[in-house]
C-alpha atoms as a PDB file:
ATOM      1  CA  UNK A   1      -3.428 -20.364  52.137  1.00  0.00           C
ATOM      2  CA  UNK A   2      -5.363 -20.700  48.972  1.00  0.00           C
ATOM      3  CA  UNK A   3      -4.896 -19.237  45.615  1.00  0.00           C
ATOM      4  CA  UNK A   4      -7.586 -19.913  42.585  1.00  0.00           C
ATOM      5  CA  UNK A   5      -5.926 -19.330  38.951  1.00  0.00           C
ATOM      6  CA  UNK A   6      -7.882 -18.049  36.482  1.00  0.00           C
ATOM      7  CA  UNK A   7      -7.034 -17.984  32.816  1.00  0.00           C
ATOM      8  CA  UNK A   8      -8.077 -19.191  29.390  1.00  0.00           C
ATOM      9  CA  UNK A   9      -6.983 -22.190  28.024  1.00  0.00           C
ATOM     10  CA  UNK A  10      -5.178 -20.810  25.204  1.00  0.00           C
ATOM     11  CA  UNK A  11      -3.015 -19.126  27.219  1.00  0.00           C
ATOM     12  CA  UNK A  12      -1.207 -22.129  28.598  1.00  0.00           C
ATOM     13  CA  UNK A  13      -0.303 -23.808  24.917  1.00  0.00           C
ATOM     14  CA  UNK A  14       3.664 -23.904  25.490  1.00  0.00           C
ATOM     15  CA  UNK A  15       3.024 -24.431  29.236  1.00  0.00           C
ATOM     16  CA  UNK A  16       3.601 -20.853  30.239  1.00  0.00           C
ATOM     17  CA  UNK A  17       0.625 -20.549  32.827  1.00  0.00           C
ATOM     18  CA  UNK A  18       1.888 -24.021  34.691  1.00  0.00           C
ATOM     19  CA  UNK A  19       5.253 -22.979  35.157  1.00  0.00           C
ATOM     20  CA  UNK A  20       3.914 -19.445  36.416  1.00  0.00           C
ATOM     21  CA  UNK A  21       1.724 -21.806  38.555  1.00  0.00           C
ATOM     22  CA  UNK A  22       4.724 -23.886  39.493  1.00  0.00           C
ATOM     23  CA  UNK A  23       6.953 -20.530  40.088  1.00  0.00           C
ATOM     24  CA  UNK A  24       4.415 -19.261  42.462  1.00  0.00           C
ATOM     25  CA  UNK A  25       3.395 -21.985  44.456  1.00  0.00           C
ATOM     26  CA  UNK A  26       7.235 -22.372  45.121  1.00  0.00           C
ATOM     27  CA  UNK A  27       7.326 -19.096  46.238  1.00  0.00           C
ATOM     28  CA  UNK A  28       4.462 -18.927  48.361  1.00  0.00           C
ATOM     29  CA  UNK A  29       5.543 -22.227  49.839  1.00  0.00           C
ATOM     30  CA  UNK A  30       8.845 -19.980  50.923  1.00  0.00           C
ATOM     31  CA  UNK A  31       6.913 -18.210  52.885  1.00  0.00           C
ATOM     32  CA  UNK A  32       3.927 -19.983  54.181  1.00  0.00           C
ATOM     33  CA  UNK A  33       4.148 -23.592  53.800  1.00  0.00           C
ATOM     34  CA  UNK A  34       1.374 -25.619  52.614  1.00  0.00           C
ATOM     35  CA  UNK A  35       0.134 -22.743  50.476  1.00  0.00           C
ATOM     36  CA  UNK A  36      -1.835 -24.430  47.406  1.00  0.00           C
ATOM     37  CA  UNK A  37      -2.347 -22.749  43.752  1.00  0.00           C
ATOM     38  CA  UNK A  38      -5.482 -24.277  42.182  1.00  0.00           C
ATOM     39  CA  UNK A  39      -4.520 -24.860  38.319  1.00  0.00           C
ATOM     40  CA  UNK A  40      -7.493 -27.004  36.620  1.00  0.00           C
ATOM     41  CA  UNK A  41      -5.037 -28.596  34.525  1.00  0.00           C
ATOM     42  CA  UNK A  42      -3.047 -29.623  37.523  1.00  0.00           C
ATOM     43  CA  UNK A  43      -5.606 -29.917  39.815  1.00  0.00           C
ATOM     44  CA  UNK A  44      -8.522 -31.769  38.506  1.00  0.00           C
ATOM     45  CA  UNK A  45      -8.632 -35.858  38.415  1.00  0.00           C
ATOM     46  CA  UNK A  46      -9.487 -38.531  35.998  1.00  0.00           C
ATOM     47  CA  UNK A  47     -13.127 -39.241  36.349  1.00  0.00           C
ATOM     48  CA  UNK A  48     -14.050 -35.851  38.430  1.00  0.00           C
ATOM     49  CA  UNK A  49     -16.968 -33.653  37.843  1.00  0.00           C
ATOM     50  CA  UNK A  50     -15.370 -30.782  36.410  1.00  0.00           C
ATOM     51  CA  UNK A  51     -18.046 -27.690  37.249  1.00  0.00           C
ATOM     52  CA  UNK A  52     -18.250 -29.015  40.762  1.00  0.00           C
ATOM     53  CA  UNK A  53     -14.506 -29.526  41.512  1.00  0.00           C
ATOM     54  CA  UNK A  54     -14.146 -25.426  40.424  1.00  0.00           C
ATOM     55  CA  UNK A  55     -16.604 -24.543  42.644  1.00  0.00           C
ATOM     56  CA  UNK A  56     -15.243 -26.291  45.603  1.00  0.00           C
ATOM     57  CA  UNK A  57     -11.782 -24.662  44.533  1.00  0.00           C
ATOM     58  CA  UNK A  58     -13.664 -21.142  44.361  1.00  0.00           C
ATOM     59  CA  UNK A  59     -15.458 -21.461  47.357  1.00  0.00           C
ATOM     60  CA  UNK A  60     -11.929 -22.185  49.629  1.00  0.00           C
ATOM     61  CA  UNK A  61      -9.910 -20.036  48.007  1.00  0.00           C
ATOM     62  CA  UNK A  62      -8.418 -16.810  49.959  1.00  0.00           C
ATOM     63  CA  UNK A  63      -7.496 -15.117  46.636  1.00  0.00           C
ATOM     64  CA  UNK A  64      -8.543 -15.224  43.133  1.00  0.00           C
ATOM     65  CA  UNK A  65      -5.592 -14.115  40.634  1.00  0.00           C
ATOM     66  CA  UNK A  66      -6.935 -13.268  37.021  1.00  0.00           C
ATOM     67  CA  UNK A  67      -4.458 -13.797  34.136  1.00  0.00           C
ATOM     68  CA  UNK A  68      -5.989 -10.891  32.487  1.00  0.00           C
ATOM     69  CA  UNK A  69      -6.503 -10.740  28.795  1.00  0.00           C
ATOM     70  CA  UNK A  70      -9.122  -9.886  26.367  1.00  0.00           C
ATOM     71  CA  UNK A  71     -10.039 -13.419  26.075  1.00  0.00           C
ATOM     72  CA  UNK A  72     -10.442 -13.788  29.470  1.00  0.00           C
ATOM     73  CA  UNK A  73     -12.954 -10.877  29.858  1.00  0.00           C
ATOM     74  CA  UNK A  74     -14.693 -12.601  26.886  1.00  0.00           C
ATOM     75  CA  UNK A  75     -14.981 -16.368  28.656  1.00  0.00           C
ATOM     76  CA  UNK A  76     -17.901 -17.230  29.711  1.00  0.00           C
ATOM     77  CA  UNK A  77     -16.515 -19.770  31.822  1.00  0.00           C
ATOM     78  CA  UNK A  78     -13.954 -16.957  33.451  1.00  0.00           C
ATOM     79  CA  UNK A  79     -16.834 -14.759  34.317  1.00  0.00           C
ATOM     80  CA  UNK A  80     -18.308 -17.552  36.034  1.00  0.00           C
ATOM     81  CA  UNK A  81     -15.111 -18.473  38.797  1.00  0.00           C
ATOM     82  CA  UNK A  82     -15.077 -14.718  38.795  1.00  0.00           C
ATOM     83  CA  UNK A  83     -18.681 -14.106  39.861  1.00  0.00           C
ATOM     84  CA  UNK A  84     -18.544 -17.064  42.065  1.00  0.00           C
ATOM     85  CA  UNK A  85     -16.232 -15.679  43.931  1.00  0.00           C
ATOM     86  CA  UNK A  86     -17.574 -12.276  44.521  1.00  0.00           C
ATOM     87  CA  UNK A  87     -20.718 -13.328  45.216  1.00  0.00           C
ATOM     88  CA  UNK A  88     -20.112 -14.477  48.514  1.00  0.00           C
ATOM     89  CA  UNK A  89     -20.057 -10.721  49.875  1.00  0.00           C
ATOM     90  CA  UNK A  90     -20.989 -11.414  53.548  1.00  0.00           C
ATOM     91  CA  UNK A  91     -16.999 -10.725  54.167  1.00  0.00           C
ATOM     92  CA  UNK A  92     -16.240  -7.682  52.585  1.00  0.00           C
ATOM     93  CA  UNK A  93     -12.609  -8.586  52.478  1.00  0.00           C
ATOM     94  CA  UNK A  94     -13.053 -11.329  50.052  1.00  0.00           C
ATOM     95  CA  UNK A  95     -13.990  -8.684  47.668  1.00  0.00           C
ATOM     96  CA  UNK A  96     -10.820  -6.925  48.021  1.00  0.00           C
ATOM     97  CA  UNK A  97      -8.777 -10.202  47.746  1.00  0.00           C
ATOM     98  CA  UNK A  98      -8.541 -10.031  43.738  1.00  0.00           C
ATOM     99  CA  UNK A  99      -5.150 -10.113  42.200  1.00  0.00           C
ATOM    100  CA  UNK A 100      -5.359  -8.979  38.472  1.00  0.00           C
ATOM    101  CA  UNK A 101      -1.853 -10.167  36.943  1.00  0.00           C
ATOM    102  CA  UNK A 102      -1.812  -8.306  33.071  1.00  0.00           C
ATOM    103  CA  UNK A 103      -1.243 -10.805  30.934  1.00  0.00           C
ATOM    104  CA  UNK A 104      -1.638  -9.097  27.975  1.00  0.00           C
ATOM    105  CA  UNK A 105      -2.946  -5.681  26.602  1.00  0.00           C
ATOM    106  CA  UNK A 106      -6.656  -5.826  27.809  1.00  0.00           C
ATOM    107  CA  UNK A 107      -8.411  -2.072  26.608  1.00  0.00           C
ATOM    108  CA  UNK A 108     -11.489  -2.548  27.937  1.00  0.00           C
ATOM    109  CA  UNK A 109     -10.241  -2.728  31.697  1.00  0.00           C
ATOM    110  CA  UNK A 110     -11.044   1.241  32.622  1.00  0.00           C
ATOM    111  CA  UNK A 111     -13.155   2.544  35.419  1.00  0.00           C
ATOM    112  CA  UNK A 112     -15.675   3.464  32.178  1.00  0.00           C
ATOM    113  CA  UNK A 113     -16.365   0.511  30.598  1.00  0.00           C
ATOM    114  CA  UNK A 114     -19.617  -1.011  29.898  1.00  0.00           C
ATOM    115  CA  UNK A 115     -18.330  -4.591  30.972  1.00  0.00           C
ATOM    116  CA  UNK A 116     -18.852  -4.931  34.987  1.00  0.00           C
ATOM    117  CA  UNK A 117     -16.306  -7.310  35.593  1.00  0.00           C
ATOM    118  CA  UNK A 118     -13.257  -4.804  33.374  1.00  0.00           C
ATOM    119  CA  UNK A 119     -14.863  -1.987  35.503  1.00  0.00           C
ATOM    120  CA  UNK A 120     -14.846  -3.678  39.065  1.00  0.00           C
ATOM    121  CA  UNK A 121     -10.912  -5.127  38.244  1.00  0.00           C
ATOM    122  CA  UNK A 122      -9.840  -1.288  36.829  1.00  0.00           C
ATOM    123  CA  UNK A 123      -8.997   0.287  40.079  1.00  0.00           C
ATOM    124  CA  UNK A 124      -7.164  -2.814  41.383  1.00  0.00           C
ATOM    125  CA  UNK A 125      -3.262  -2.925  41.466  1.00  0.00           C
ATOM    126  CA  UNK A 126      -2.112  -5.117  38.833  1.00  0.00           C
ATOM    127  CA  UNK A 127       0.769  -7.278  38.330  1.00  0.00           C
ATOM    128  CA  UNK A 128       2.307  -6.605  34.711  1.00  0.00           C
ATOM    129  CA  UNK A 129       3.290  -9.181  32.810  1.00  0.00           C
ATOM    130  CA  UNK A 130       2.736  -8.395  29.555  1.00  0.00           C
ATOM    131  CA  UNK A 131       6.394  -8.030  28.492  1.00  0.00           C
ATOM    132  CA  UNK A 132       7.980 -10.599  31.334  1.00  0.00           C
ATOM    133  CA  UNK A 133       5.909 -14.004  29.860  1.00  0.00           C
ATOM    134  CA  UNK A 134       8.126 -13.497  27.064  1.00  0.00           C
ATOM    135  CA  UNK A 135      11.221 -13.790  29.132  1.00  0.00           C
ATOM    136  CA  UNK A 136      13.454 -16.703  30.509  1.00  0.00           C
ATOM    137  CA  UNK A 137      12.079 -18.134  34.183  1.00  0.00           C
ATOM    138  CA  UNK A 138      16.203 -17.791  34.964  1.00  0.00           C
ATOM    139  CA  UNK A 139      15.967 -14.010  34.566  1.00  0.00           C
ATOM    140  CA  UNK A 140      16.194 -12.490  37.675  1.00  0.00           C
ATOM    141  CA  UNK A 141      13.874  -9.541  36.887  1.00  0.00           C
ATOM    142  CA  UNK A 142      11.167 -12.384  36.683  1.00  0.00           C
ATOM    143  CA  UNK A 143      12.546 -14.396  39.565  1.00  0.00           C
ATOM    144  CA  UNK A 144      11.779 -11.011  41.422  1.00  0.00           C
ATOM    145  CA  UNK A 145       8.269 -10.085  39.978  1.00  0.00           C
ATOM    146  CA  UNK A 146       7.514 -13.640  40.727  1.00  0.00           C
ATOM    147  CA  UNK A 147       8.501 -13.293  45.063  1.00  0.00           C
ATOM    148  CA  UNK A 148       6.834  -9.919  44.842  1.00  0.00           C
ATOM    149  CA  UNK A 149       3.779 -10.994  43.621  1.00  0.00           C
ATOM    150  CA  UNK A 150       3.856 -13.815  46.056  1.00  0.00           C
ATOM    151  CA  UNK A 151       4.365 -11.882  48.813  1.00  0.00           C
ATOM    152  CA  UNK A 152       0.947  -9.277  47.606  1.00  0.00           C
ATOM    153  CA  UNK A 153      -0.777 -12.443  47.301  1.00  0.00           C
ATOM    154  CA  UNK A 154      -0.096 -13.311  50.860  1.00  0.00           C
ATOM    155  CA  UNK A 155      -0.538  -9.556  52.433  1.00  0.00           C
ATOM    156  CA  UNK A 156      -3.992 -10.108  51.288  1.00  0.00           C
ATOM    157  CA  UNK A 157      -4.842 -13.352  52.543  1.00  0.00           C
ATOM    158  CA  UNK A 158      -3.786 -12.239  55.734  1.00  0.00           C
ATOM    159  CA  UNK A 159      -5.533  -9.445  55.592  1.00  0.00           C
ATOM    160  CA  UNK A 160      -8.396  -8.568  58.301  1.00  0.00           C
ATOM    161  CA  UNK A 161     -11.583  -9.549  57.373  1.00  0.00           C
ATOM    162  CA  UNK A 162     -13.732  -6.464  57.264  1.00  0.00           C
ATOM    163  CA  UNK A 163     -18.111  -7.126  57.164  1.00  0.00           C
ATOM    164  CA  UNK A 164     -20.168  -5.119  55.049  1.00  0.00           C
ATOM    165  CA  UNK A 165     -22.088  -2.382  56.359  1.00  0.00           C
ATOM    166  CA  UNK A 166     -25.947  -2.901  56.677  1.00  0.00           C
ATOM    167  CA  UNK A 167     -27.588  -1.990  54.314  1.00  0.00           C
ATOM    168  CA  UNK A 168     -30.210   0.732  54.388  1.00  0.00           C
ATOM    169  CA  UNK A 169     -33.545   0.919  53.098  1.00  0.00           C
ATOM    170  CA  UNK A 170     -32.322   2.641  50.038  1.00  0.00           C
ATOM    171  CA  UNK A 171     -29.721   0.157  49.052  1.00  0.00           C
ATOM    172  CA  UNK A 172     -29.788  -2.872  46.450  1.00  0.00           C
ATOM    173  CA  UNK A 173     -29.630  -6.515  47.530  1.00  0.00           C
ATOM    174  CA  UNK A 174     -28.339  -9.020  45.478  1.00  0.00           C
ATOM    175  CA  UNK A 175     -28.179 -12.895  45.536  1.00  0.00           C
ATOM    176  CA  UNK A 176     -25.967 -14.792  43.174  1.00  0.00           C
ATOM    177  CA  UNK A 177     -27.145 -17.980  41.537  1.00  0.00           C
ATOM    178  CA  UNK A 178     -27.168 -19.947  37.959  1.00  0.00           C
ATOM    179  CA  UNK A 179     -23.756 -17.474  37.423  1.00  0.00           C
ATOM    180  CA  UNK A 180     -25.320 -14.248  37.442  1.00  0.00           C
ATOM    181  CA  UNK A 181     -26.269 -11.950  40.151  1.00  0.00           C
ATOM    182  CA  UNK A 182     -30.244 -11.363  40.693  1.00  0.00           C
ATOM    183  CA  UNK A 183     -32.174  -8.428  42.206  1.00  0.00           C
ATOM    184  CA  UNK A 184     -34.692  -8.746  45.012  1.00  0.00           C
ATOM    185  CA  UNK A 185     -37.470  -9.117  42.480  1.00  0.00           C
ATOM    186  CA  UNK A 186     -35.974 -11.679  40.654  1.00  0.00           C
ATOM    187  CA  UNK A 187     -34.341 -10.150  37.839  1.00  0.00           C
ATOM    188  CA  UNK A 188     -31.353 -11.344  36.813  1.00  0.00           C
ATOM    189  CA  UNK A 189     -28.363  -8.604  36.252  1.00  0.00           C
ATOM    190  CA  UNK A 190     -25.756  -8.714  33.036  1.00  0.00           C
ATOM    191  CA  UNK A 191     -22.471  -9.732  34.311  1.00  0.00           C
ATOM    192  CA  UNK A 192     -21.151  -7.927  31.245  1.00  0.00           C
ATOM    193  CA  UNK A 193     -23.082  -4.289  31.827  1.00  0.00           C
ATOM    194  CA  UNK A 194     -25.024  -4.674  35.001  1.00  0.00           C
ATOM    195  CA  UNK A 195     -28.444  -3.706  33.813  1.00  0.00           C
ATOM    196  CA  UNK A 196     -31.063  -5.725  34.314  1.00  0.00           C
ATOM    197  CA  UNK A 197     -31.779  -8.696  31.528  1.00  0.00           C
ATOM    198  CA  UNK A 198     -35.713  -8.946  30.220  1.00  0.00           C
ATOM    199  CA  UNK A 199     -35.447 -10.795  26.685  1.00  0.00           C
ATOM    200  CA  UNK A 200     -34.435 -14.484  26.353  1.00  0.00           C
ATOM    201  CA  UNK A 201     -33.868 -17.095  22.863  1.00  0.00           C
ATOM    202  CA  UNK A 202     -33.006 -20.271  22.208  1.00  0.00           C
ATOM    203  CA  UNK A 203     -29.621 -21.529  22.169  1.00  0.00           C
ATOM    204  CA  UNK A 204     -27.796 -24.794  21.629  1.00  0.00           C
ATOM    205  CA  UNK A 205     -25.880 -26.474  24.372  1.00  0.00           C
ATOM    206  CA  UNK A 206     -24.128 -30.064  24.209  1.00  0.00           C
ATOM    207  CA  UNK A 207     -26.747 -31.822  22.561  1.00  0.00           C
ATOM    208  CA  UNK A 208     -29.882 -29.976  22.900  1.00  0.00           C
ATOM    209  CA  UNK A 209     -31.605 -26.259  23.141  1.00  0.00           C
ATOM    210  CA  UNK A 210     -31.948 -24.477  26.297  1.00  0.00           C
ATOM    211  CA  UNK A 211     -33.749 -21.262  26.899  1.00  0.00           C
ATOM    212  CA  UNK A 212     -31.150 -18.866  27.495  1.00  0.00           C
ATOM    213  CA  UNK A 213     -31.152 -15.190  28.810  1.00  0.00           C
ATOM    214  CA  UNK A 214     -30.060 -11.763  26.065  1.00  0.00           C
ATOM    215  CA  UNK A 215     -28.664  -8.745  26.779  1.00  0.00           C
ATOM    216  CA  UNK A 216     -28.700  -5.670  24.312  1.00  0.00           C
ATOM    217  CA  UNK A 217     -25.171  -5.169  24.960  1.00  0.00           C
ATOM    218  CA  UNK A 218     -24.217  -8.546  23.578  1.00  0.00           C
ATOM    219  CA  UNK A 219     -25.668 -10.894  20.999  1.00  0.00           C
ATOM    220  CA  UNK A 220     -24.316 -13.860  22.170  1.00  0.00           C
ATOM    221  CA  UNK A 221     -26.530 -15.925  24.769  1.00  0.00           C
ATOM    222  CA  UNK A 222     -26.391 -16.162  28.479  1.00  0.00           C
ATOM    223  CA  UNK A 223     -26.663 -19.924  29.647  1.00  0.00           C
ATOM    224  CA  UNK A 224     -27.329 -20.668  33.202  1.00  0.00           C
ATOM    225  CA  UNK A 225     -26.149 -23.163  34.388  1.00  0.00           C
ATOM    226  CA  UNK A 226     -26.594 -25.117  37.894  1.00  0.00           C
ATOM    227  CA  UNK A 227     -23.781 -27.871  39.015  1.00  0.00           C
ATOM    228  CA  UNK A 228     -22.304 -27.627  35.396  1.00  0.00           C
ATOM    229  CA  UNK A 229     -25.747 -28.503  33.840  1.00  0.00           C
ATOM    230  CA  UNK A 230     -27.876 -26.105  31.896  1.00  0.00           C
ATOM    231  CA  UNK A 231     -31.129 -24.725  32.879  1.00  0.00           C
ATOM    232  CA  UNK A 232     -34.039 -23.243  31.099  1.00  0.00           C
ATOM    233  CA  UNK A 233     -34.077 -19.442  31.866  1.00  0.00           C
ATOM    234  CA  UNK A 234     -38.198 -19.134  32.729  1.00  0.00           C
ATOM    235  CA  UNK A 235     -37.824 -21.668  35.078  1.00  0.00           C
ATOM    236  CA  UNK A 236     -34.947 -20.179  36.575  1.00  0.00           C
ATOM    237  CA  UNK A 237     -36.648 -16.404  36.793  1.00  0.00           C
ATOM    238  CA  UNK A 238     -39.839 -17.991  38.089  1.00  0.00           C
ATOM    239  CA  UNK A 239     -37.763 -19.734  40.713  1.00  0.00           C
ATOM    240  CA  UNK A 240     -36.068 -16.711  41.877  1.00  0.00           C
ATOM    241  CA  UNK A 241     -39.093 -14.798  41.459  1.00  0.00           C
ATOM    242  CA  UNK A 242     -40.898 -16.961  44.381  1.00  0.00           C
ATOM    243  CA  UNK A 243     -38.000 -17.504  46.459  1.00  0.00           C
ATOM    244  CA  UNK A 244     -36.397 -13.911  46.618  1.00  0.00           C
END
């Protein structure tokens, strides 16, 4: 069984996220041996492709767990694992195999908010650690939260997979590519608000400019990227435009 961590970097400066990593590997490893957390910081190699080695990760996974934080909603990175691994919506029951863990005080995760990804996590059971990352690993209230968690983490990856109804003539399809979901006319969606995206600008990125995508609900660009490289937006929309 496979577990994918995802978290900002920040939030592992005194180490807090490994040991949670470390504490819940152990645990799953009680119960299911051979049961793997992905951590990038303990995961990936000297020398590997980082974008390409997350992928992999996301793509194997059985659960995604979300350290949950305002940062996180704002990482563009964090969106990304997180719409990778909803994309792939062939198996309904990967959809359903999210585990938000509440890191810290996150507002905007309500069944009403304008961001997609806050809205779609909102309904979903969380684990709630705002107060416990302050306490001792040795405290058994964490030791606890810690084997419980472990053991909702494996309920779901055991779980029956379920497939998604047919669609009807009615419904929306959707294919997910450059990190952002796309109609069946080629329009790309806003992961943030989920309406379609029309405008596009310049942006920097590593050493150059790349033609980038703009929502109204955000004035920060929307890079899309392919295999961890970036890729000019027009060429991207006529490409999904022709192959949609």
């Amino acid at each position: 069984m496979r577990v994918f961590l995802s978290y900002t970097r920040l939030k592992d400066q005194f180490n807090k996220v490994s040991e949670f990593c470390e504490r819940l590997q152990q645990e799953l490893e009680l119960r299911d041996p051979g049961s793997q957390v992905f951590q990038d910081k303990k995961n990936l190699q000297e020398g590997q492709h980082f974008p390409e080695v997350l992928e992999a990760a996301i793509s194997e996974a059985d659960v995604f767990l979300a350290l949950v934080s305002p940062a996180w909603l704002l990482s563009e990175w964090c969106r990304q694992e997180f719409g990778l691994f909803t994309s792939q919506a062939t198996d309904s029951s990967r959809l359903h195999r999210i585990v938000p863990v509440l890191w810290v005080e996150t507002p905007e995760m309500r069944s009403n908010s304008l961001d997609l990804i806050a809205r779609t996590i909102a309904p979903i059971n969380y684990s709630d650690w705002r107060d416990l990352r302050y306490e001792r690993w040795e405290e058994p209230a964490v030791q606890r939260l810690v084997g419980r968690l472990a053991e909702s983490v494996l309920a779901l990856a055991r779980s029956p997979a379920t497939h998604t109804a047919t669609p009807n003539a009615t419904s929306p399809t959707y294919r997910f590519k450059y990190g952002l979901r796309w109609t069946d006319d080629g329009t790309p969606l806003c992961n943030r608000c989920g309406v379609p995206i029309t405008s596009m600008m310049w942006a920097a990125h590593f050493e150059g400019q790349v033609r980038s995508l703009r929502c109204s609900c955000n004035k920060l660009p929307i890079v899309l990227l392919h295999g961890g490289q970036p890729v000019h937006a027009d060429d991207a929309m006529r490409e999904m435009a022709n192959t949609l």
